[in-house]
PDB file of N, CA and C in Angstrom:
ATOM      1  N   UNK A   1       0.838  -1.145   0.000  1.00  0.00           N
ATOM      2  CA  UNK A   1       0.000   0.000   0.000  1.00  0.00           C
ATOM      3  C   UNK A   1       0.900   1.229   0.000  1.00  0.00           C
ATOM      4  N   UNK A   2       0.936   1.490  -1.034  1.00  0.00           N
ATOM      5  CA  UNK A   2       1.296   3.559  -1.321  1.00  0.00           C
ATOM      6  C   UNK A   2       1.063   4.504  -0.222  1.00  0.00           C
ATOM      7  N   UNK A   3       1.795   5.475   0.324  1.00  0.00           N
ATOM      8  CA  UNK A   3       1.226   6.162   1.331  1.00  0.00           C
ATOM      9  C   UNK A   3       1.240   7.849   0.200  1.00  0.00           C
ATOM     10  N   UNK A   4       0.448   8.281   0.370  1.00  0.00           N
ATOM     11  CA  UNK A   4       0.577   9.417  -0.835  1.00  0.00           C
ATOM     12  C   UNK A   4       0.675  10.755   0.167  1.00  0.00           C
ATOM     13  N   UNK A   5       0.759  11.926   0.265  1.00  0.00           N
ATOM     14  CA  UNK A   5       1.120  12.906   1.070  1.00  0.00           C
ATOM     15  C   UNK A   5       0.876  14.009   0.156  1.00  0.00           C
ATOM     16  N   UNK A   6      -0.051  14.879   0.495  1.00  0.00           N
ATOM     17  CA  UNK A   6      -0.842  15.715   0.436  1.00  0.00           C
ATOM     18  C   UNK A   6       0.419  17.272   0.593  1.00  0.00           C
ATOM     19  N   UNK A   7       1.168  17.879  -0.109  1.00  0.00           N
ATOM     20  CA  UNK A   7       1.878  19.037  -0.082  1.00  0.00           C
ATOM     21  C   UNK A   7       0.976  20.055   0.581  1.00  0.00           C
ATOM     22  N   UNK A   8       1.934  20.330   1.940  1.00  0.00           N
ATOM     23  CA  UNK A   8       0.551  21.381   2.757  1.00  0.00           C
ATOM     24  C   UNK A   8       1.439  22.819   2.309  1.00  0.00           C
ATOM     25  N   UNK A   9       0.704  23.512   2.542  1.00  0.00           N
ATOM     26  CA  UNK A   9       0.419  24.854   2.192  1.00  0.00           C
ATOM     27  C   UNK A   9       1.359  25.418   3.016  1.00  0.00           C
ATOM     28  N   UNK A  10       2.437  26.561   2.989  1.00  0.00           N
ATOM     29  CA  UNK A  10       3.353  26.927   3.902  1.00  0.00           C
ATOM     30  C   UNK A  10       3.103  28.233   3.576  1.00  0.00           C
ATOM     31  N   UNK A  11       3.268  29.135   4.375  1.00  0.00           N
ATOM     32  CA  UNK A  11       3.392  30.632   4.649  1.00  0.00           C
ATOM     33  C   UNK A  11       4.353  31.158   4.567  1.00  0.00           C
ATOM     34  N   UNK A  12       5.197  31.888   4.275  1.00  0.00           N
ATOM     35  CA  UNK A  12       6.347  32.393   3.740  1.00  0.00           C
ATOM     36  C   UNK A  12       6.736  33.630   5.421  1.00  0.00           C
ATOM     37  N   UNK A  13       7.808  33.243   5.899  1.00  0.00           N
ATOM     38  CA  UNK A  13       7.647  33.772   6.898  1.00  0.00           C
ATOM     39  C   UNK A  13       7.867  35.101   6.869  1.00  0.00           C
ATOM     40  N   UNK A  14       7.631  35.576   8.260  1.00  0.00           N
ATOM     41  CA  UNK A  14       7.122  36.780   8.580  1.00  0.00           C
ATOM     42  C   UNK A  14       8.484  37.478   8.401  1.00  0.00           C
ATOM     43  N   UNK A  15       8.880  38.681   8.206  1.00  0.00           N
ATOM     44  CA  UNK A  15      10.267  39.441   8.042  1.00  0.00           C
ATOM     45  C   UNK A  15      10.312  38.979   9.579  1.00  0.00           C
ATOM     46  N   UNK A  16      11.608  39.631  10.864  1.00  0.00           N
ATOM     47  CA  UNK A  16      11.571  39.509  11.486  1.00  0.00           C
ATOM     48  C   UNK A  16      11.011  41.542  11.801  1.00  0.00           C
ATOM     49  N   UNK A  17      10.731  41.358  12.969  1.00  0.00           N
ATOM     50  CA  UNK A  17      10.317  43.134  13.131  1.00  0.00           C
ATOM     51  C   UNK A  17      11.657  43.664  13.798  1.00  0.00           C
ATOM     52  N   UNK A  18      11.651  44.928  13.652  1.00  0.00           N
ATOM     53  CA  UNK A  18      13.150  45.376  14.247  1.00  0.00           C
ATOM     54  C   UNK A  18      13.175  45.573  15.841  1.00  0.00           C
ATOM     55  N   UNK A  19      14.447  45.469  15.763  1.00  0.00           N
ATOM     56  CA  UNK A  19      14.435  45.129  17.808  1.00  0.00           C
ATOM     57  C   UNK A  19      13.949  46.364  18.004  1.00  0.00           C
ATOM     58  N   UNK A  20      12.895  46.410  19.367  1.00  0.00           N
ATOM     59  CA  UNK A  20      12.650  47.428  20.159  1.00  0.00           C
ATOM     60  C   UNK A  20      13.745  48.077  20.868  1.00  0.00           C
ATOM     61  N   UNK A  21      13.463  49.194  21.390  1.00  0.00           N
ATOM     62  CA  UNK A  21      14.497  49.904  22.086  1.00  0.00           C
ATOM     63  C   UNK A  21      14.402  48.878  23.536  1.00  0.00           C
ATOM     64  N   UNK A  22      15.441  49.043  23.906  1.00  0.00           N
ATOM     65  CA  UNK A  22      15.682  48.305  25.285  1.00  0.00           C
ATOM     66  C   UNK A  22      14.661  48.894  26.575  1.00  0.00           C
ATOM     67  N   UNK A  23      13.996  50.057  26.757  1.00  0.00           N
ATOM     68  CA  UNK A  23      13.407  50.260  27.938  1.00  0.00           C
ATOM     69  C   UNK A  23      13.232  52.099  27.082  1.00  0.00           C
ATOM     70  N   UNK A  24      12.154  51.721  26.346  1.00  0.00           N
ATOM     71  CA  UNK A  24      11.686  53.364  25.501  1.00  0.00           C
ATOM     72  C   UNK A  24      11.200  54.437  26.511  1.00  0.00           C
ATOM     73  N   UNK A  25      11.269  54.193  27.956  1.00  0.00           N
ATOM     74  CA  UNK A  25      10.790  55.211  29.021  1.00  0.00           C
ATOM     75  C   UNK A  25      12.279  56.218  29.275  1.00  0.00           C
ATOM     76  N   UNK A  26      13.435  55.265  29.429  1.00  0.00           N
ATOM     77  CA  UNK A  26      14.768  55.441  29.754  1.00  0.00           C
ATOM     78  C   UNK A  26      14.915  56.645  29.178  1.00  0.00           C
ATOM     79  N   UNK A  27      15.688  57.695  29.535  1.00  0.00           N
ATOM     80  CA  UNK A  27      15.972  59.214  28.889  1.00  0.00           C
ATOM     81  C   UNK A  27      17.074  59.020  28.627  1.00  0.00           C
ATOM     82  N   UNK A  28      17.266  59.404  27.503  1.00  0.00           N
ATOM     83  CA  UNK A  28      18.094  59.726  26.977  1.00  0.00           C
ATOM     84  C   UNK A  28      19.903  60.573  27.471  1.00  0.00           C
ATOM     85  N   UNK A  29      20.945  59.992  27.647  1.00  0.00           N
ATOM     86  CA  UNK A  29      22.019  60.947  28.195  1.00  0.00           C
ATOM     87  C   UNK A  29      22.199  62.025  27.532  1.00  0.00           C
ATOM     88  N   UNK A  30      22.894  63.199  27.981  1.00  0.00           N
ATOM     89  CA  UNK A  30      23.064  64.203  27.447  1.00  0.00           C
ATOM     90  C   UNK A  30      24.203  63.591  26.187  1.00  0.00           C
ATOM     91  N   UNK A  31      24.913  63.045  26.571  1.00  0.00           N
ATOM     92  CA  UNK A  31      25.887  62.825  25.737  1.00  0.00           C
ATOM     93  C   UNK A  31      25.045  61.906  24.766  1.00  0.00           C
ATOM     94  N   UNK A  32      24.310  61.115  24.212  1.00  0.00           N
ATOM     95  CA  UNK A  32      23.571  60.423  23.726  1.00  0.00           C
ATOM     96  C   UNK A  32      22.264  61.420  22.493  1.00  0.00           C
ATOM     97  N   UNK A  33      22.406  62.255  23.709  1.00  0.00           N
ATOM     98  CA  UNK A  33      21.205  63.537  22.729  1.00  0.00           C
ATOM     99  C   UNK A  33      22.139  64.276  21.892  1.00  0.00           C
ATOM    100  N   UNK A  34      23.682  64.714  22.492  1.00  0.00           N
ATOM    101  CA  UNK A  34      24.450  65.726  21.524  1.00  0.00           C
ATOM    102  C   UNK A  34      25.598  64.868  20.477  1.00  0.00           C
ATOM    103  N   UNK A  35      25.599  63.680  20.970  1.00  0.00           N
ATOM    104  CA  UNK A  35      26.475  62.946  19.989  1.00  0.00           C
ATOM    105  C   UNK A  35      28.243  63.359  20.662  1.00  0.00           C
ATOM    106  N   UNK A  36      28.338  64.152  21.819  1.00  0.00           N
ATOM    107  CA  UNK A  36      29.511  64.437  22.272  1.00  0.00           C
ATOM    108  C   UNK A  36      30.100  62.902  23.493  1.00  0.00           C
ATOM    109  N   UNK A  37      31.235  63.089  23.208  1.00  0.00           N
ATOM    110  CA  UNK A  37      31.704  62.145  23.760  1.00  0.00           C
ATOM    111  C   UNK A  37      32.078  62.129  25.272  1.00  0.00           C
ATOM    112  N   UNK A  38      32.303  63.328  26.139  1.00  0.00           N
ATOM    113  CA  UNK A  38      32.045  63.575  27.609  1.00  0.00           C
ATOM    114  C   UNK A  38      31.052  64.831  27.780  1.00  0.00           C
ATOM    115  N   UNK A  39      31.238  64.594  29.282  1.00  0.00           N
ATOM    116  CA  UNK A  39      29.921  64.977  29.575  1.00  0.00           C
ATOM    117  C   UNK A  39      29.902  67.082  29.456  1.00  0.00           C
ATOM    118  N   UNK A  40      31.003  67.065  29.738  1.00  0.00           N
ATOM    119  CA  UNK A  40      31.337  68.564  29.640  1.00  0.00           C
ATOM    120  C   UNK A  40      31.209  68.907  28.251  1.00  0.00           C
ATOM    121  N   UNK A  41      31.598  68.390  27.129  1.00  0.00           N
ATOM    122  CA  UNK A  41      30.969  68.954  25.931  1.00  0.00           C
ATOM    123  C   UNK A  41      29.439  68.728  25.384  1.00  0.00           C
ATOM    124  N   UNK A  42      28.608  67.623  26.403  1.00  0.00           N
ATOM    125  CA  UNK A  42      27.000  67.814  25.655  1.00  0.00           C
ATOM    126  C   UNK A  42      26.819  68.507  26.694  1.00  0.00           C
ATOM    127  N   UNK A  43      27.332  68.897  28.049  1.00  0.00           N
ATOM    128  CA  UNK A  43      26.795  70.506  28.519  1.00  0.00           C
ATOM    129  C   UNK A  43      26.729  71.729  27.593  1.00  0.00           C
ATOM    130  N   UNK A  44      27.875  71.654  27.379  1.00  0.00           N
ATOM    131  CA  UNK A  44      28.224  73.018  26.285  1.00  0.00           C
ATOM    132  C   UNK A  44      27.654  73.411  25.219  1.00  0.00           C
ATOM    133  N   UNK A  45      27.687  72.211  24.520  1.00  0.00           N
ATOM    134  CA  UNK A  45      26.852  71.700  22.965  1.00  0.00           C
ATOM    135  C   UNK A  45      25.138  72.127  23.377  1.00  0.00           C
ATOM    136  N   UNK A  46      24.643  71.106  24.622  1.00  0.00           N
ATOM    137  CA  UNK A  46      23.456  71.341  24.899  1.00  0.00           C
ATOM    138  C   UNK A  46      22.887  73.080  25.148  1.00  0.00           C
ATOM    139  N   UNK A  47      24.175  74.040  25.845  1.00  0.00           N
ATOM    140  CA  UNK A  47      23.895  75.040  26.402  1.00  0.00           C
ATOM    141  C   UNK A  47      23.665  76.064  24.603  1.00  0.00           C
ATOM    142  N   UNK A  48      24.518  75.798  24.091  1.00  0.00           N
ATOM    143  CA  UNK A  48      24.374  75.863  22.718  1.00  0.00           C
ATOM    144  C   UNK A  48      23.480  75.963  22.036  1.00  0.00           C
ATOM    145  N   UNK A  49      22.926  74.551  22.065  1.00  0.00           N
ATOM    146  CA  UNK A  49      21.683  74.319  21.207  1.00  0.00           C
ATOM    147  C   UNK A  49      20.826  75.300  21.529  1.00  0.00           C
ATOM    148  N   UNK A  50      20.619  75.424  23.011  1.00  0.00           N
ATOM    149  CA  UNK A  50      19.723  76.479  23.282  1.00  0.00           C
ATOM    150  C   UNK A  50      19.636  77.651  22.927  1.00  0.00           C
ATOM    151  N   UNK A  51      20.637  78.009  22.797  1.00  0.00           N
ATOM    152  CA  UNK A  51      21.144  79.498  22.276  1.00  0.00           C
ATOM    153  C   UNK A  51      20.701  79.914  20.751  1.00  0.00           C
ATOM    154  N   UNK A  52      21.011  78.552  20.283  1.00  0.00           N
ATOM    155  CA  UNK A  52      20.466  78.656  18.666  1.00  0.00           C
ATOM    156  C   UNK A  52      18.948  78.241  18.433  1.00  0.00           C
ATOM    157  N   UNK A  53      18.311  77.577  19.487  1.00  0.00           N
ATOM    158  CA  UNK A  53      16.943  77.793  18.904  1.00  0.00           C
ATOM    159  C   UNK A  53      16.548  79.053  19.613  1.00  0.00           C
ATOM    160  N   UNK A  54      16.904  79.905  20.128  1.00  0.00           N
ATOM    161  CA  UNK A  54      16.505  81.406  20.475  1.00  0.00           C
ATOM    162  C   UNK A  54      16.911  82.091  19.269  1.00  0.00           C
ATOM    163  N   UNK A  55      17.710  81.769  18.498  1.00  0.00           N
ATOM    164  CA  UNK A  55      18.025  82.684  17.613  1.00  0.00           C
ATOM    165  C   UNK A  55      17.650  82.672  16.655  1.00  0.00           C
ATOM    166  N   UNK A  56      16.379  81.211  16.269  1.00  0.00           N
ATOM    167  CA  UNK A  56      16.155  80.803  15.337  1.00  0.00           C
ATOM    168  C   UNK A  56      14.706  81.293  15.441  1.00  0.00           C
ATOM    169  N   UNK A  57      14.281  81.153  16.613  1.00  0.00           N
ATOM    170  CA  UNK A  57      12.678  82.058  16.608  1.00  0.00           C
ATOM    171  C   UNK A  57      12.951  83.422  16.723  1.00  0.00           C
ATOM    172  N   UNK A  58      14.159  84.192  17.218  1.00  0.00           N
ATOM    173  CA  UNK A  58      14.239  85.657  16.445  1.00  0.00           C
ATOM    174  C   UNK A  58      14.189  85.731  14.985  1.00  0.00           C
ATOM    175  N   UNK A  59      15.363  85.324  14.554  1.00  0.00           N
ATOM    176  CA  UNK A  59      15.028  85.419  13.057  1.00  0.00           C
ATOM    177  C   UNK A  59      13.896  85.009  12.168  1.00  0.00           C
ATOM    178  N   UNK A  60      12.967  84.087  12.619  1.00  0.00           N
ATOM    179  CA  UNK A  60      11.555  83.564  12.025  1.00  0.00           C
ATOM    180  C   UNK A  60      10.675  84.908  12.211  1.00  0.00           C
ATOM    181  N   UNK A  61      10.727  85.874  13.589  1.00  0.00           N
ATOM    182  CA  UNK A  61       9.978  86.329  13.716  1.00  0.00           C
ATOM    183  C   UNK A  61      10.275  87.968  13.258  1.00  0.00           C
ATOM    184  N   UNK A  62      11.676  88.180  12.769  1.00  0.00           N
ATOM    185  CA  UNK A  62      12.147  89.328  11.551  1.00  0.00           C
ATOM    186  C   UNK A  62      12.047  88.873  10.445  1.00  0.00           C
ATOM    187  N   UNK A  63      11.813  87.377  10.020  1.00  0.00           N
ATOM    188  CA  UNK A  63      11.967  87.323   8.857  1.00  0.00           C
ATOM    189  C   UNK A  63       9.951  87.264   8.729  1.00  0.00           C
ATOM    190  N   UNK A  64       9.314  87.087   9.456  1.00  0.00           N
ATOM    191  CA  UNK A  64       7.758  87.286   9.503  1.00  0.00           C
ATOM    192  C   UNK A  64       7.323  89.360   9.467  1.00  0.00           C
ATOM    193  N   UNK A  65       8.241  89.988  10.311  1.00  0.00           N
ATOM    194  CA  UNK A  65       7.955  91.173  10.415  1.00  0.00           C
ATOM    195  C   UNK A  65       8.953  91.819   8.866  1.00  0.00           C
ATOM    196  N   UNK A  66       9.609  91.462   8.110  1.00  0.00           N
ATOM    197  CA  UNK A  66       9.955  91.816   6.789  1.00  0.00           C
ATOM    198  C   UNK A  66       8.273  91.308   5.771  1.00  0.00           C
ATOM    199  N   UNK A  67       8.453  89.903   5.684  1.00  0.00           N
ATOM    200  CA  UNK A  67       7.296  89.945   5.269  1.00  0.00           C
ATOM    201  C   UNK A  67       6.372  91.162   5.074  1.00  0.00           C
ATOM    202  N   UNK A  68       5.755  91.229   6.115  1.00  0.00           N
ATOM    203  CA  UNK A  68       4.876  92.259   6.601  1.00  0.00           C
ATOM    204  C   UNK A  68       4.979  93.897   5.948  1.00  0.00           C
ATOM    205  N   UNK A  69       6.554  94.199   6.008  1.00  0.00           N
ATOM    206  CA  UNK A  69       6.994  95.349   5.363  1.00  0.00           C
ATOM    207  C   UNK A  69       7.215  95.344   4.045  1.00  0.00           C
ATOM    208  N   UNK A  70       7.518  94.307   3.617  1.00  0.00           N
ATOM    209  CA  UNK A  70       7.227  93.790   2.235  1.00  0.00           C
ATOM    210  C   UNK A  70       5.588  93.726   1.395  1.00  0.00           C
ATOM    211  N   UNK A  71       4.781  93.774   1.929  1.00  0.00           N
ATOM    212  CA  UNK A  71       3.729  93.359   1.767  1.00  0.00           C
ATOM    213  C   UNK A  71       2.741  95.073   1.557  1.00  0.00           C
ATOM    214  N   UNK A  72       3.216  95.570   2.457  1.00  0.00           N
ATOM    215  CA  UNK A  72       2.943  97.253   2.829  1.00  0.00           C
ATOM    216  C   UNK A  72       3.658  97.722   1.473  1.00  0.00           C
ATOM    217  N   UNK A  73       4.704  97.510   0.708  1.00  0.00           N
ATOM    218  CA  UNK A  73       5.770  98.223   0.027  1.00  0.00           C
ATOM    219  C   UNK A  73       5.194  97.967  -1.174  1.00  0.00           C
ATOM    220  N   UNK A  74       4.825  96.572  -1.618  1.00  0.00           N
ATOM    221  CA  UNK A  74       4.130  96.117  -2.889  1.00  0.00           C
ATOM    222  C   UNK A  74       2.672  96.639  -3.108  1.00  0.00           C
ATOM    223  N   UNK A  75       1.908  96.484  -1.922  1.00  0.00           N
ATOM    224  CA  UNK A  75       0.570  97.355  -2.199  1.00  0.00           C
ATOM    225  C   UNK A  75       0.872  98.606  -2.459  1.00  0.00           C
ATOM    226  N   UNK A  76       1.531  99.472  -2.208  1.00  0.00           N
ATOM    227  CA  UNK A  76       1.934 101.294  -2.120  1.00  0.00           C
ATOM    228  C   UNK A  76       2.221 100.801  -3.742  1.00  0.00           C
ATOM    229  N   UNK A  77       3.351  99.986  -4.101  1.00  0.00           N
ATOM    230  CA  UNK A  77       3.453 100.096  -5.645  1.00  0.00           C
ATOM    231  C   UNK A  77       2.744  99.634  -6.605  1.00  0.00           C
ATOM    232  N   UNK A  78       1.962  98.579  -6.588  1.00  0.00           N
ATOM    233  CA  UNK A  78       0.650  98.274  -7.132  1.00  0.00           C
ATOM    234  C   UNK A  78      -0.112  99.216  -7.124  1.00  0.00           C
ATOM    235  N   UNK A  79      -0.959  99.678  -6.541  1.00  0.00           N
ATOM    236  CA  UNK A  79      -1.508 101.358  -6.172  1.00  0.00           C
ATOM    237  C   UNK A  79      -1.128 101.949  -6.642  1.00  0.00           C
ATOM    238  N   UNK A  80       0.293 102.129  -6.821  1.00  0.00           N
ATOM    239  CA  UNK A  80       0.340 103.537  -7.154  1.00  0.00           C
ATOM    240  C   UNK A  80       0.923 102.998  -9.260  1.00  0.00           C
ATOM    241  N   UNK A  81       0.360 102.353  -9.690  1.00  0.00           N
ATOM    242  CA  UNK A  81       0.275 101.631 -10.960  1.00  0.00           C
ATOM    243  C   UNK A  81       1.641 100.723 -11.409  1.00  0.00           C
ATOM    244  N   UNK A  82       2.520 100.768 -10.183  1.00  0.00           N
ATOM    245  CA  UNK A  82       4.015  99.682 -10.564  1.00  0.00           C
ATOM    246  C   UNK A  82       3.990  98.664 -10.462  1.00  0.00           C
ATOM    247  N   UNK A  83       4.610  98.203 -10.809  1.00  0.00           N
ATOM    248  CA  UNK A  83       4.608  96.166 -10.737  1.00  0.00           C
ATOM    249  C   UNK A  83       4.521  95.829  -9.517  1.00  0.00           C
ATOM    250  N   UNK A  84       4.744  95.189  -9.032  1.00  0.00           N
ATOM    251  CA  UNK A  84       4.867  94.152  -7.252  1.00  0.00           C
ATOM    252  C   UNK A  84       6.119  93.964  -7.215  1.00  0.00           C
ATOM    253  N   UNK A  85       7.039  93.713  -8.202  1.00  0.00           N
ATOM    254  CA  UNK A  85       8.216  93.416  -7.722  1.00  0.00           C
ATOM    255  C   UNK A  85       8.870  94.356  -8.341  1.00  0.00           C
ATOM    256  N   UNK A  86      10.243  94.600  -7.627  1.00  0.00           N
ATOM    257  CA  UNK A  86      11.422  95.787  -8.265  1.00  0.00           C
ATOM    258  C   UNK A  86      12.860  95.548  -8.292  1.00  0.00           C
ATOM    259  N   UNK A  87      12.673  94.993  -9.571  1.00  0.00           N
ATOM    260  CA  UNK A  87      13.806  93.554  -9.809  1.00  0.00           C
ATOM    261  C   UNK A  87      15.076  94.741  -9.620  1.00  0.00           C
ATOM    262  N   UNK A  88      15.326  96.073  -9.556  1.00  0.00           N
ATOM    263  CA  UNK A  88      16.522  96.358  -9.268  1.00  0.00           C
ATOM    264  C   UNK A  88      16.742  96.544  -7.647  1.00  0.00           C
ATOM    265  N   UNK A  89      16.077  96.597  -6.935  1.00  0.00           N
ATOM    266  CA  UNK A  89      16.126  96.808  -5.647  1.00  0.00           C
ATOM    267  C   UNK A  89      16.460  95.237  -5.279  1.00  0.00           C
ATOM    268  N   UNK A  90      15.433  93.812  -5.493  1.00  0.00           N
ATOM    269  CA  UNK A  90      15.886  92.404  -5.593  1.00  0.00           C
ATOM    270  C   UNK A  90      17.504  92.079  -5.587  1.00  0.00           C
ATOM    271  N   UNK A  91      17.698  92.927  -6.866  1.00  0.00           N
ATOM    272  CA  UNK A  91      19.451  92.927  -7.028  1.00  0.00           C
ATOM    273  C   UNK A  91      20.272  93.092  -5.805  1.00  0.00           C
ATOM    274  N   UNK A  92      19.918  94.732  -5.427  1.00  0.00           N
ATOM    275  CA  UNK A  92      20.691  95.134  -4.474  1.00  0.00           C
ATOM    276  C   UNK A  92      20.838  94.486  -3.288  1.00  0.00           C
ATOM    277  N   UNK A  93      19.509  93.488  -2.720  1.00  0.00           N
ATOM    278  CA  UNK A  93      19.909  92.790  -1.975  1.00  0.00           C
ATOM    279  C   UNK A  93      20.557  91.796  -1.909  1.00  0.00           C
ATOM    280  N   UNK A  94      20.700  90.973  -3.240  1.00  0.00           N
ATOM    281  CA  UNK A  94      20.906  90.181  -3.155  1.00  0.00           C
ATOM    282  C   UNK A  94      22.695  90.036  -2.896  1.00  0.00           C
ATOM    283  N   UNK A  95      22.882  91.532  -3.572  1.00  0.00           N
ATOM    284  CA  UNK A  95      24.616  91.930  -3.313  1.00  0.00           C
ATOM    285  C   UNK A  95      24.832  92.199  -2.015  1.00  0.00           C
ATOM    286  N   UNK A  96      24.096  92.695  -1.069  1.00  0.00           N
ATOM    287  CA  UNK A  96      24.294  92.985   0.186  1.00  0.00           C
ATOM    288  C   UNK A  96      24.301  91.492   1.231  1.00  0.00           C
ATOM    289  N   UNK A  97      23.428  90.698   0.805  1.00  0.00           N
ATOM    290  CA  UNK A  97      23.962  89.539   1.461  1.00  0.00           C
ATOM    291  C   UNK A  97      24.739  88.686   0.549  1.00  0.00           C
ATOM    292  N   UNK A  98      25.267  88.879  -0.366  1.00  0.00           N
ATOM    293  CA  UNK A  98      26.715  87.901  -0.885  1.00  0.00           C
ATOM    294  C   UNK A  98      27.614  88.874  -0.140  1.00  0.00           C
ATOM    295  N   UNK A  99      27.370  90.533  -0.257  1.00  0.00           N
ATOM    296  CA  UNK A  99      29.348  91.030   0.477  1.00  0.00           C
ATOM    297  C   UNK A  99      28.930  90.536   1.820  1.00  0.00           C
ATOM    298  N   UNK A 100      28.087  90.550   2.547  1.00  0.00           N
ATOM    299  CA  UNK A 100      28.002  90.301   4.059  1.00  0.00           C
ATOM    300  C   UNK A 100      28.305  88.782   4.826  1.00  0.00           C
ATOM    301  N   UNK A 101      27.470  87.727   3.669  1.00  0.00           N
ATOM    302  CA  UNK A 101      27.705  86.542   4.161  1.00  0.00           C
ATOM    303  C   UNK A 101      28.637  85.673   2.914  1.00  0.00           C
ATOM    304  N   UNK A 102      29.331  86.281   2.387  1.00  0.00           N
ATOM    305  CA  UNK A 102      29.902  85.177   0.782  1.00  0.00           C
ATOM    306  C   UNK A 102      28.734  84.810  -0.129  1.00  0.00           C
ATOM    307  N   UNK A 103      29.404  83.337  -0.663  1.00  0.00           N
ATOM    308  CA  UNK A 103      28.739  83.087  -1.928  1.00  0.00           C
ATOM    309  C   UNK A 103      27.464  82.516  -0.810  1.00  0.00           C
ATOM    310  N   UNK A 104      27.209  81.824   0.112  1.00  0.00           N
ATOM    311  CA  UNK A 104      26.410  81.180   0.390  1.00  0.00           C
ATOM    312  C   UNK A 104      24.898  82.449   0.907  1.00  0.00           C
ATOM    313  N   UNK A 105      25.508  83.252   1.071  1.00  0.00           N
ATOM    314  CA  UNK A 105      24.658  84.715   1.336  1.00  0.00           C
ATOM    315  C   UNK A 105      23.216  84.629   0.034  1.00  0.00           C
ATOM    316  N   UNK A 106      23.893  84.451  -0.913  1.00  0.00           N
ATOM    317  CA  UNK A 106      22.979  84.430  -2.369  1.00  0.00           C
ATOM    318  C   UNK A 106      21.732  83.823  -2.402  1.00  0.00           C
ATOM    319  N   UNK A 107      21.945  82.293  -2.249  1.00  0.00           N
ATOM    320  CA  UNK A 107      20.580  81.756  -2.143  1.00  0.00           C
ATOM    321  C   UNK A 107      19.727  81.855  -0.401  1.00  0.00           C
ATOM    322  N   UNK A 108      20.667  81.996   0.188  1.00  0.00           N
ATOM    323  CA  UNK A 108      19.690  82.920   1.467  1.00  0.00           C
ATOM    324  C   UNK A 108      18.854  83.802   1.310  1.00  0.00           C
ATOM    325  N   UNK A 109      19.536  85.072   0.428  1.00  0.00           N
ATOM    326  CA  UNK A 109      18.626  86.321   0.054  1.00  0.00           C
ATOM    327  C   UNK A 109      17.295  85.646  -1.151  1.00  0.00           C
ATOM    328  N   UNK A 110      18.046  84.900  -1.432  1.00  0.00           N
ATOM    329  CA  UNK A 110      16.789  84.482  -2.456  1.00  0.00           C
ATOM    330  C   UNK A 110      15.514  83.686  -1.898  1.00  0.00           C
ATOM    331  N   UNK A 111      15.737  82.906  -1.016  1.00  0.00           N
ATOM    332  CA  UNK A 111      14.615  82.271  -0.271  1.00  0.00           C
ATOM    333  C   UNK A 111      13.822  83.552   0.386  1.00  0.00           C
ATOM    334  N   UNK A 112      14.669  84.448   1.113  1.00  0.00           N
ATOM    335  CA  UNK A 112      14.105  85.519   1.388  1.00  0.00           C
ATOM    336  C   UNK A 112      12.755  86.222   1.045  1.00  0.00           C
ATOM    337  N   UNK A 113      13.784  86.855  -0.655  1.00  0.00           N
ATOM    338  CA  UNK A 113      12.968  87.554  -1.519  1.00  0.00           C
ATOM    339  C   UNK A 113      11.397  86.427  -1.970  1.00  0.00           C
ATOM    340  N   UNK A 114      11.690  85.340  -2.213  1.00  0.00           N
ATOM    341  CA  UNK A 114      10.898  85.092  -2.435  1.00  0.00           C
ATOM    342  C   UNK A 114       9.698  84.552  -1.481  1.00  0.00           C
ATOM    343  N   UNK A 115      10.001  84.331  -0.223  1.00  0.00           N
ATOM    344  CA  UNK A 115       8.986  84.729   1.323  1.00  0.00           C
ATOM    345  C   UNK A 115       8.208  85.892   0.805  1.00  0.00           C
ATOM    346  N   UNK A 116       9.020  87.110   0.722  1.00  0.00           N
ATOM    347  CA  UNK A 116       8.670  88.189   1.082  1.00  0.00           C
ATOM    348  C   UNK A 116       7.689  88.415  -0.288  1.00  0.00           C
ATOM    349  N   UNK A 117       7.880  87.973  -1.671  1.00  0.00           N
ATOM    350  CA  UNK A 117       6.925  88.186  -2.210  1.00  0.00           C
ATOM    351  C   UNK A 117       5.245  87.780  -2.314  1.00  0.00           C
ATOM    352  N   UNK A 118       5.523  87.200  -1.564  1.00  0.00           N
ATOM    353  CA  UNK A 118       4.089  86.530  -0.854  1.00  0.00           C
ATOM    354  C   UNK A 118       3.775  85.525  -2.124  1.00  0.00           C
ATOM    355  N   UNK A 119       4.869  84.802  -2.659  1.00  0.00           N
ATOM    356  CA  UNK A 119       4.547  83.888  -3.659  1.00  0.00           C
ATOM    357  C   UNK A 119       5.265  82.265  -3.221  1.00  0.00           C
ATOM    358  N   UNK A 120       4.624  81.427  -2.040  1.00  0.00           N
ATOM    359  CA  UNK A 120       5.882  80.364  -2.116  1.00  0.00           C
ATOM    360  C   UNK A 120       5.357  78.654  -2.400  1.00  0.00           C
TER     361      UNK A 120
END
């Protein structure tokens, strides 16, 4: 007597999932958050960081109050029958932040200008 066997159906296994963090409550070291290797430089680094996100919501909030003056400057020239934009004045800035900050100054002023045209 033949014993015949029926090919069962197999599932192709599961990927494995990626390891969990060891204990996701655990905080983080300072040195671990700044990537510094003792503890006195992710003080520093950390004291740092801080410093630069203060400086980063000043400048958001001059580069929001340009806007604004920008916006006042284009209506007065629209109104008064000129274009919206004043591609020689555009220029001039754009020279004032290349002599101030180098070549990288350029496309700074340009993200700028173009905030400020209320077109983004």
């Amino acid at each position: 007597m033949s014993i015949t066997t029926t090919p069962v159906a197999t599932t192709p296994e599961a990927p494995e999932a990626p390891e969990a963090p060891k204990n996701p409550t655990t905080p983080k070291t300072a040195t671990e958050v700044t990537g510094a290797r003792t503890e006195e430089a992710a003080a520093l680094i950390g004291g740092a960081r801080t410093r630069i996100d203060e400086l980063d919501d000043r400048i958001i909030g001059l580069v929001q109050e340009r806007m604004a003056v920008s916006a006042v400057i284009q209506e007065a020239r629209i109104t008064s029958g000129g274009r919206r934009v004043n591609l020689s004045r555009e220029m001039e800035v754009l020279s004032h932040f290349r002599d101030a900050l180098g070549k990288p100054g350029t496309p700074l002023a340009m993200t700028l200008l173009e905030l400020c045209r209320g077109r983004v």
